[in-house]
C-alpha atoms as a PDB file:
ATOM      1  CA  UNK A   1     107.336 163.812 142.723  1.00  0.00           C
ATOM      2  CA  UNK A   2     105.787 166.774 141.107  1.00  0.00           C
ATOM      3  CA  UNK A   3     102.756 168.533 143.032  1.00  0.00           C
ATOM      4  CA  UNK A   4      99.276 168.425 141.628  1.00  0.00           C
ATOM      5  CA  UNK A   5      98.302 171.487 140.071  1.00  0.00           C
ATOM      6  CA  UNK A   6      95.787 173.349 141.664  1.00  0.00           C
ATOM      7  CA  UNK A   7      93.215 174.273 139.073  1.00  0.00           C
ATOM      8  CA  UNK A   8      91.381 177.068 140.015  1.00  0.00           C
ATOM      9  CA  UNK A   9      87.439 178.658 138.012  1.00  0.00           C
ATOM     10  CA  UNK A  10      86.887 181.858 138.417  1.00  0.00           C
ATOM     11  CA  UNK A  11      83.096 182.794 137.391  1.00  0.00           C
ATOM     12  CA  UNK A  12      81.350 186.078 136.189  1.00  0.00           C
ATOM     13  CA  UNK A  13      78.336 185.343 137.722  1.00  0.00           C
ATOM     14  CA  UNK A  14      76.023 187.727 136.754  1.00  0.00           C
ATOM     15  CA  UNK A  15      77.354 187.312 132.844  1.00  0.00           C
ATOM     16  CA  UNK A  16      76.177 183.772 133.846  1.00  0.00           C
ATOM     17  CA  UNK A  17      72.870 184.733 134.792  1.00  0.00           C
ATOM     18  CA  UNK A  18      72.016 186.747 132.916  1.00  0.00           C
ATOM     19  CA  UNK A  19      73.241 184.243 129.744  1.00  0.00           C
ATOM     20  CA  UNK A  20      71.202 181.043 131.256  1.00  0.00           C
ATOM     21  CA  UNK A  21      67.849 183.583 131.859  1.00  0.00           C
ATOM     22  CA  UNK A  22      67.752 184.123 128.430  1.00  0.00           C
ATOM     23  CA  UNK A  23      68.322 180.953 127.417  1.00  0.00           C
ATOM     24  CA  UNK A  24      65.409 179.424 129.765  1.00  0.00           C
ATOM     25  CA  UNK A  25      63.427 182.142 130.646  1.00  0.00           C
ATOM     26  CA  UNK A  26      62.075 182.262 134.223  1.00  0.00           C
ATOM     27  CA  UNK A  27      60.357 179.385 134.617  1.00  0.00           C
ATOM     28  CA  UNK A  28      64.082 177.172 134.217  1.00  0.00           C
ATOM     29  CA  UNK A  29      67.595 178.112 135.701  1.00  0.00           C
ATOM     30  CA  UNK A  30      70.696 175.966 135.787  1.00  0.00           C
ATOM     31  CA  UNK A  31      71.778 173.915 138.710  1.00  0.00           C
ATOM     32  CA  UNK A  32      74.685 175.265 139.159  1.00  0.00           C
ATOM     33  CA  UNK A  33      76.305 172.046 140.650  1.00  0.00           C
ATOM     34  CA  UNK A  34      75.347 169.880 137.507  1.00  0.00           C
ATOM     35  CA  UNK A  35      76.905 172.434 135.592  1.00  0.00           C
ATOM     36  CA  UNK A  36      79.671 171.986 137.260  1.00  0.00           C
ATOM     37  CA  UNK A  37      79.871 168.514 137.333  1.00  0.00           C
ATOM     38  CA  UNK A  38      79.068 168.470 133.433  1.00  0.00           C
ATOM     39  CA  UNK A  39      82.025 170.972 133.187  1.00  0.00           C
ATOM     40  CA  UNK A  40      84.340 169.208 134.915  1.00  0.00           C
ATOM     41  CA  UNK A  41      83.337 165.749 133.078  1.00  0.00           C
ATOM     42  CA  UNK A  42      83.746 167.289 129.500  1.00  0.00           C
ATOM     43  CA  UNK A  43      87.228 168.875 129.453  1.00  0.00           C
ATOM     44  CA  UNK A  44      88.498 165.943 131.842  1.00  0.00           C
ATOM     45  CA  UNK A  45      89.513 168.406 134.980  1.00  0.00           C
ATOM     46  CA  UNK A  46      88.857 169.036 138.452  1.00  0.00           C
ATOM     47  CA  UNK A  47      88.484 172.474 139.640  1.00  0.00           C
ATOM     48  CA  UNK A  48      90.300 172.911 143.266  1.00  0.00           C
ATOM     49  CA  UNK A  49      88.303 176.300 143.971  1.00  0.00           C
ATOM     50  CA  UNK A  50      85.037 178.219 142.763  1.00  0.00           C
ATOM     51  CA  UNK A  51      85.206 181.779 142.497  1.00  0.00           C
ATOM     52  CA  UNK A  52      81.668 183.345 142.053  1.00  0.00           C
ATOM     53  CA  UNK A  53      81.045 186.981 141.691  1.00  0.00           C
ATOM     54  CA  UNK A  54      77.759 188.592 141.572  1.00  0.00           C
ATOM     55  CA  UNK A  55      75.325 190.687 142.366  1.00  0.00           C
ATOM     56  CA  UNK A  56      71.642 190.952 143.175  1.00  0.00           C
ATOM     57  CA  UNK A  57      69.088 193.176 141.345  1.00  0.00           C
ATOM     58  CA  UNK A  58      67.180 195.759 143.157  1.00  0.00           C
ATOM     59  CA  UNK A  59      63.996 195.481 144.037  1.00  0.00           C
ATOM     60  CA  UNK A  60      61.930 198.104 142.629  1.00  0.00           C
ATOM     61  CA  UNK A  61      59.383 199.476 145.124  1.00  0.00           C
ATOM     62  CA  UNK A  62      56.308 198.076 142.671  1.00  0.00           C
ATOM     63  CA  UNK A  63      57.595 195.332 140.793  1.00  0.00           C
ATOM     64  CA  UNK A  64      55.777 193.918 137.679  1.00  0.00           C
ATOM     65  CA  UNK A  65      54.805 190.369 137.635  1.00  0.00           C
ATOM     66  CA  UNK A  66      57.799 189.985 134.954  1.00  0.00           C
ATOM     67  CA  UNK A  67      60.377 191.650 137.705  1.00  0.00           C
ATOM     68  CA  UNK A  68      58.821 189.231 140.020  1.00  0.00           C
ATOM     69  CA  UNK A  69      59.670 186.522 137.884  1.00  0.00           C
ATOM     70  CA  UNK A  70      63.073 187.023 137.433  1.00  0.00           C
ATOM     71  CA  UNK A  71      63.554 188.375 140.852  1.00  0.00           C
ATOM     72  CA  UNK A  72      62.283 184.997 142.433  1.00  0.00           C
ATOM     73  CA  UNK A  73      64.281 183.061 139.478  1.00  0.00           C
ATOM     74  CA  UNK A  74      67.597 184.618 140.155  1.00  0.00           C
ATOM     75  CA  UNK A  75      67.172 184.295 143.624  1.00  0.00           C
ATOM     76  CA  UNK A  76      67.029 180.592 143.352  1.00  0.00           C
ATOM     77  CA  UNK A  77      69.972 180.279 140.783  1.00  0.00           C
ATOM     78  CA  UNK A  78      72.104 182.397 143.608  1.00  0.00           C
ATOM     79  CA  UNK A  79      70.709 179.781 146.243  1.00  0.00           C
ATOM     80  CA  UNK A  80      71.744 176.852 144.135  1.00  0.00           C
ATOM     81  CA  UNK A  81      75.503 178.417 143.582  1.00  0.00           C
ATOM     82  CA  UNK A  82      76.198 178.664 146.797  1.00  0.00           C
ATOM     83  CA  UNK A  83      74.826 175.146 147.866  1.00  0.00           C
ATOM     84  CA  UNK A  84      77.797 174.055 145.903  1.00  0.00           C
ATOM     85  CA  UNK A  85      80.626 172.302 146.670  1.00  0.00           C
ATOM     86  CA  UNK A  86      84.445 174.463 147.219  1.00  0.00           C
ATOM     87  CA  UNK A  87      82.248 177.693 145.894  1.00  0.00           C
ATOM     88  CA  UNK A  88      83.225 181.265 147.263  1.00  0.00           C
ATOM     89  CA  UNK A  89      80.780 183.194 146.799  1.00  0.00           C
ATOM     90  CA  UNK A  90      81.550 187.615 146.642  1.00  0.00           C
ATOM     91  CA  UNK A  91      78.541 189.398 146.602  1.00  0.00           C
ATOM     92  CA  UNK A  92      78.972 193.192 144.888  1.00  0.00           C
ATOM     93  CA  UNK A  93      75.857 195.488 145.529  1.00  0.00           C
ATOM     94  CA  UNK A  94      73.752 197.765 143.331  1.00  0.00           C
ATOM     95  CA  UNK A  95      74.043 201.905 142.797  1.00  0.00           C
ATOM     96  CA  UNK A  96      70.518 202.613 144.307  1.00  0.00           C
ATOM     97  CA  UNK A  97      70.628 205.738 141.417  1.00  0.00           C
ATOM     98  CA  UNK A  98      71.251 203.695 138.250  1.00  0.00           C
ATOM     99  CA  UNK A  99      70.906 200.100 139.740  1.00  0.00           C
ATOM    100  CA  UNK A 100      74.274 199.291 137.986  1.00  0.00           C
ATOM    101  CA  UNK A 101      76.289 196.396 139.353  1.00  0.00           C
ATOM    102  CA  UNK A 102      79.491 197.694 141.113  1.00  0.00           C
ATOM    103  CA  UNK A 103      82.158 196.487 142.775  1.00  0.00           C
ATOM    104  CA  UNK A 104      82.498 192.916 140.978  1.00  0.00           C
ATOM    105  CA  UNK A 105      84.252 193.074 137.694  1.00  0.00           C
ATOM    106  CA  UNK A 106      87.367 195.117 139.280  1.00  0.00           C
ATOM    107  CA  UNK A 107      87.113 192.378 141.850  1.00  0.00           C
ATOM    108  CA  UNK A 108      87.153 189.240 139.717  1.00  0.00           C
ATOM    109  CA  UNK A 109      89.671 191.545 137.530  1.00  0.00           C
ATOM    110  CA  UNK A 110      92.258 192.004 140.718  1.00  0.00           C
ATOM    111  CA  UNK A 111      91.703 187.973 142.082  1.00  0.00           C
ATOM    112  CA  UNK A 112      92.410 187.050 138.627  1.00  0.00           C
ATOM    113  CA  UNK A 113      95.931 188.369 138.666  1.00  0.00           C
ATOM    114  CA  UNK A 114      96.508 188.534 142.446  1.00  0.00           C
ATOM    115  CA  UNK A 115      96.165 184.742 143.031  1.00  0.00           C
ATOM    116  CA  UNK A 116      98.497 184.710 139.961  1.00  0.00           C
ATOM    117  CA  UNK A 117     100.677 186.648 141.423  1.00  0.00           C
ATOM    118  CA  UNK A 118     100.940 184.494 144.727  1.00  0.00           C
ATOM    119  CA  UNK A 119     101.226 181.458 142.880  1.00  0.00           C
ATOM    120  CA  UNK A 120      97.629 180.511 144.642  1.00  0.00           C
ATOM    121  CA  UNK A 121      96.538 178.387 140.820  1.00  0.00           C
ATOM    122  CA  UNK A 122      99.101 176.789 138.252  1.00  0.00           C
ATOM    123  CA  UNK A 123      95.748 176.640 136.063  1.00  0.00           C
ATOM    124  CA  UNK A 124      92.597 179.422 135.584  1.00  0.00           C
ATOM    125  CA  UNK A 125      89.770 178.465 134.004  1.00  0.00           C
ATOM    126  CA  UNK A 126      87.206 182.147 133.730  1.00  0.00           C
ATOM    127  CA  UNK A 127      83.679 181.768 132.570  1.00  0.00           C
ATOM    128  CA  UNK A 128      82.749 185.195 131.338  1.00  0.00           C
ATOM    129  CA  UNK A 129      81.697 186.387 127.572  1.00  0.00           C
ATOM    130  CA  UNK A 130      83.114 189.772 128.175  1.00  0.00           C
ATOM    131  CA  UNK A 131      85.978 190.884 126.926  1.00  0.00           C
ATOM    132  CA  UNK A 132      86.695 193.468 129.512  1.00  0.00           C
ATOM    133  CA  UNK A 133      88.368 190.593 131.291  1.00  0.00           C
ATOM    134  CA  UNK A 134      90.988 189.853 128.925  1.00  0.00           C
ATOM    135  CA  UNK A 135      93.760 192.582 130.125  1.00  0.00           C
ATOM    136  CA  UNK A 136      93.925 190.776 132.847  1.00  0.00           C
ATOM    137  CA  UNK A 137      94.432 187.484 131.109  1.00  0.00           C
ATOM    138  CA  UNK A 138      96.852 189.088 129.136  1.00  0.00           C
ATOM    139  CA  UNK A 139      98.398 190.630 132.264  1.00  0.00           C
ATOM    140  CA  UNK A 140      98.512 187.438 133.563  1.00  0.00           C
ATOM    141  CA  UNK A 141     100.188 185.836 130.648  1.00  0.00           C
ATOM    142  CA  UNK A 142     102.951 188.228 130.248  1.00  0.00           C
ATOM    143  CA  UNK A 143     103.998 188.160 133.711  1.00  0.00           C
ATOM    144  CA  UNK A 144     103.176 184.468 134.956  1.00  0.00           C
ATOM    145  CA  UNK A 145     103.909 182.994 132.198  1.00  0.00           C
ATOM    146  CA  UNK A 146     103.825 179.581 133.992  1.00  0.00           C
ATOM    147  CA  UNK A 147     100.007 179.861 134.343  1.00  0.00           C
ATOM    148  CA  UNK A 148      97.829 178.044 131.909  1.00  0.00           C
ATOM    149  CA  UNK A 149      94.580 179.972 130.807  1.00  0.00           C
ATOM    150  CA  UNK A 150      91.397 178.723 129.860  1.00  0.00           C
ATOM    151  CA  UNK A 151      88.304 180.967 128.865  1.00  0.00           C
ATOM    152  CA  UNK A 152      84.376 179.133 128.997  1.00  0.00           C
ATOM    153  CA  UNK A 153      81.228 180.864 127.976  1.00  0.00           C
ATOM    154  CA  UNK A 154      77.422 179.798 127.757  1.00  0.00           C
ATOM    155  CA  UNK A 155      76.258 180.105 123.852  1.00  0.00           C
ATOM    156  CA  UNK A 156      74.525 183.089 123.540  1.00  0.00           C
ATOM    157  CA  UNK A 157      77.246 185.220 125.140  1.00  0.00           C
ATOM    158  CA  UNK A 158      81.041 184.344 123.600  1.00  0.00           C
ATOM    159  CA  UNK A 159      84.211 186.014 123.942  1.00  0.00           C
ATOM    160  CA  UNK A 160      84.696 185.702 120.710  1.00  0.00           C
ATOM    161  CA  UNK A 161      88.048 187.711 121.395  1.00  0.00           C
ATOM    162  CA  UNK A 162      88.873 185.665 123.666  1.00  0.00           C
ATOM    163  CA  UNK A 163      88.995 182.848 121.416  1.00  0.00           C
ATOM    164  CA  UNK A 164      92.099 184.087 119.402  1.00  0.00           C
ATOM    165  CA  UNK A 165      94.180 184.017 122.511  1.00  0.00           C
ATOM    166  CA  UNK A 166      93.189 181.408 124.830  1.00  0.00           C
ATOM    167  CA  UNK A 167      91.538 178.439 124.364  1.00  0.00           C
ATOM    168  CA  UNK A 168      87.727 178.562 124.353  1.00  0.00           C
ATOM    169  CA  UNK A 169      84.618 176.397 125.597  1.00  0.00           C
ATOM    170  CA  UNK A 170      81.732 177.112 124.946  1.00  0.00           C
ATOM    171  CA  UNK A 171      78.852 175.140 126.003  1.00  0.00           C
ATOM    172  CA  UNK A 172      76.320 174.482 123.900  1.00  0.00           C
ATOM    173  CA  UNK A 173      72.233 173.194 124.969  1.00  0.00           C
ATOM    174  CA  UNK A 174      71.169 173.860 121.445  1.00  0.00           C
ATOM    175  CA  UNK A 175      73.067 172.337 118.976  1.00  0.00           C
ATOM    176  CA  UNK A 176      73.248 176.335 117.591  1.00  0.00           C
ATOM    177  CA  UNK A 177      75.158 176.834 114.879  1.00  0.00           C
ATOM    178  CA  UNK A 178      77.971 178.901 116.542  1.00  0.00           C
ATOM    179  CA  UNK A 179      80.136 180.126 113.582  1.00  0.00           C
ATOM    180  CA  UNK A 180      84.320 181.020 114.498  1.00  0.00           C
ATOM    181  CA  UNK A 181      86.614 181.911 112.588  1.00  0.00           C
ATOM    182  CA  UNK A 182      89.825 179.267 112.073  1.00  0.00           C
ATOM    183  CA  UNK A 183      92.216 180.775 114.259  1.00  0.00           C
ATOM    184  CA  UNK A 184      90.377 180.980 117.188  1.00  0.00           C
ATOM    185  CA  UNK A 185      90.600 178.312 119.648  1.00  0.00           C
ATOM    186  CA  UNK A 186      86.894 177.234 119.964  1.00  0.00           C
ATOM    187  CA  UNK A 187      85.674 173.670 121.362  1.00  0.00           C
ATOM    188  CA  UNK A 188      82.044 173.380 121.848  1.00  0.00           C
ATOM    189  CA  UNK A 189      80.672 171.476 124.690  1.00  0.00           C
ATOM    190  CA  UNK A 190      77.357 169.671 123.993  1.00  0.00           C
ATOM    191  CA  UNK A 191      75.304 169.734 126.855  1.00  0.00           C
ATOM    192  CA  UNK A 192      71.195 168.268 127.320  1.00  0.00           C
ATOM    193  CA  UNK A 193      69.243 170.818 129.331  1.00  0.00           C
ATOM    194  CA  UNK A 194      66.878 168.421 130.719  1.00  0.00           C
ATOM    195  CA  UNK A 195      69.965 166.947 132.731  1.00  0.00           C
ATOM    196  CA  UNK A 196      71.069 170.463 133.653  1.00  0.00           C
ATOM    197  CA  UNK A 197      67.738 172.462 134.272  1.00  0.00           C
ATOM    198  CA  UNK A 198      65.712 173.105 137.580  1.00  0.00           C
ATOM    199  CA  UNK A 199      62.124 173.500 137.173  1.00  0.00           C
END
């Protein structure tokens, strides 16, 4: 009897934050575990393991009410991820000169094709719109090329790249009119927000 594949999601988080802030603004952030469950539901799949990478802003030392806002609101949606079920959560930091994220894309980027590597995933699902991230799909591809790969995005930031290569979901709160061109490999995912938003 063959084994089950182990279907593993590896998540940009702060593409994902920053994506679903400027979607709802700070008053609204996705639960993360609805999202999930939503995911899951849609493309008929159960992820095995949630890989999360992110980082926190820095606190200026006299924050405007609007970097209070979105302080307090991503501090919340971080809360929320890691309340989640089978979530691993990496934490990168800030440069205290430019306040640049560091240390998580190279460490998404080298997970990505480690795990591959030692045949931790038989499927990889990535939720990212940036396209840094596909040399290591590619990477991936060439040299495991038992792996299946899957890309998802939020709307308002696609890999539209991506979508020539791998198969693409993109989920969708708006019913926006999301134009692609033929060859890519675009499914939209029709999601409510009032069944996915925290107030």
């Amino acid at each position: 009897m063959k084994n089950k594949m182990k279907k593993y999601f590896f998540i940009d988080g702060s593409n994902l934050y920053a994506a679903q802030y400027e979607l709802f603004g700070p008053e609204k952030y996705l639960d993360f575990s609805r999202l999930i469950k939503e995911l899951q539901k849609k493309i008929k799949t159960k992820f095995d393991k949630i890989y999360f990478y992110a980082s926190y802003s820095p606190k200026p030392k006299k924050p405007t009410k609007r970097q209070k806002l979105y302080l307090k609101n991503e501090a919340l949606f971080y809360r929320n991820v890691k309340k989640t079920k089978n979530v691993v959560f990496f934490k990168g930091y800030r440069s205290k000169t430019s306040g640049k994220e560091k240390g998580v894309d190279v460490k998404l980027a080298a997970d990505l094709i480690s795990f591959a590597f030692l045949n931790k995933y038989d499927v990889i699902y990535l939720f990212s719109g940036d396209a840094d991230f596909l040399q290591a799909l590619f990477n991936i591809r060439r040299f495991c090329r038992d792996k299946e790969i899957f890309i998802l995005c939020l709307q308002n930031k696609i890999m539209y790249k991506g979508a020539f290569h791998f198969k693409t979901y993109i989920v969708d709160f708006d019913r926006a009119k999301i134009k692609f061109h033929k060859n890519q490999k675009i499914k939209i995912i029709k999601v409510r927000r009032k069944n996915i938003t925290v107030f």
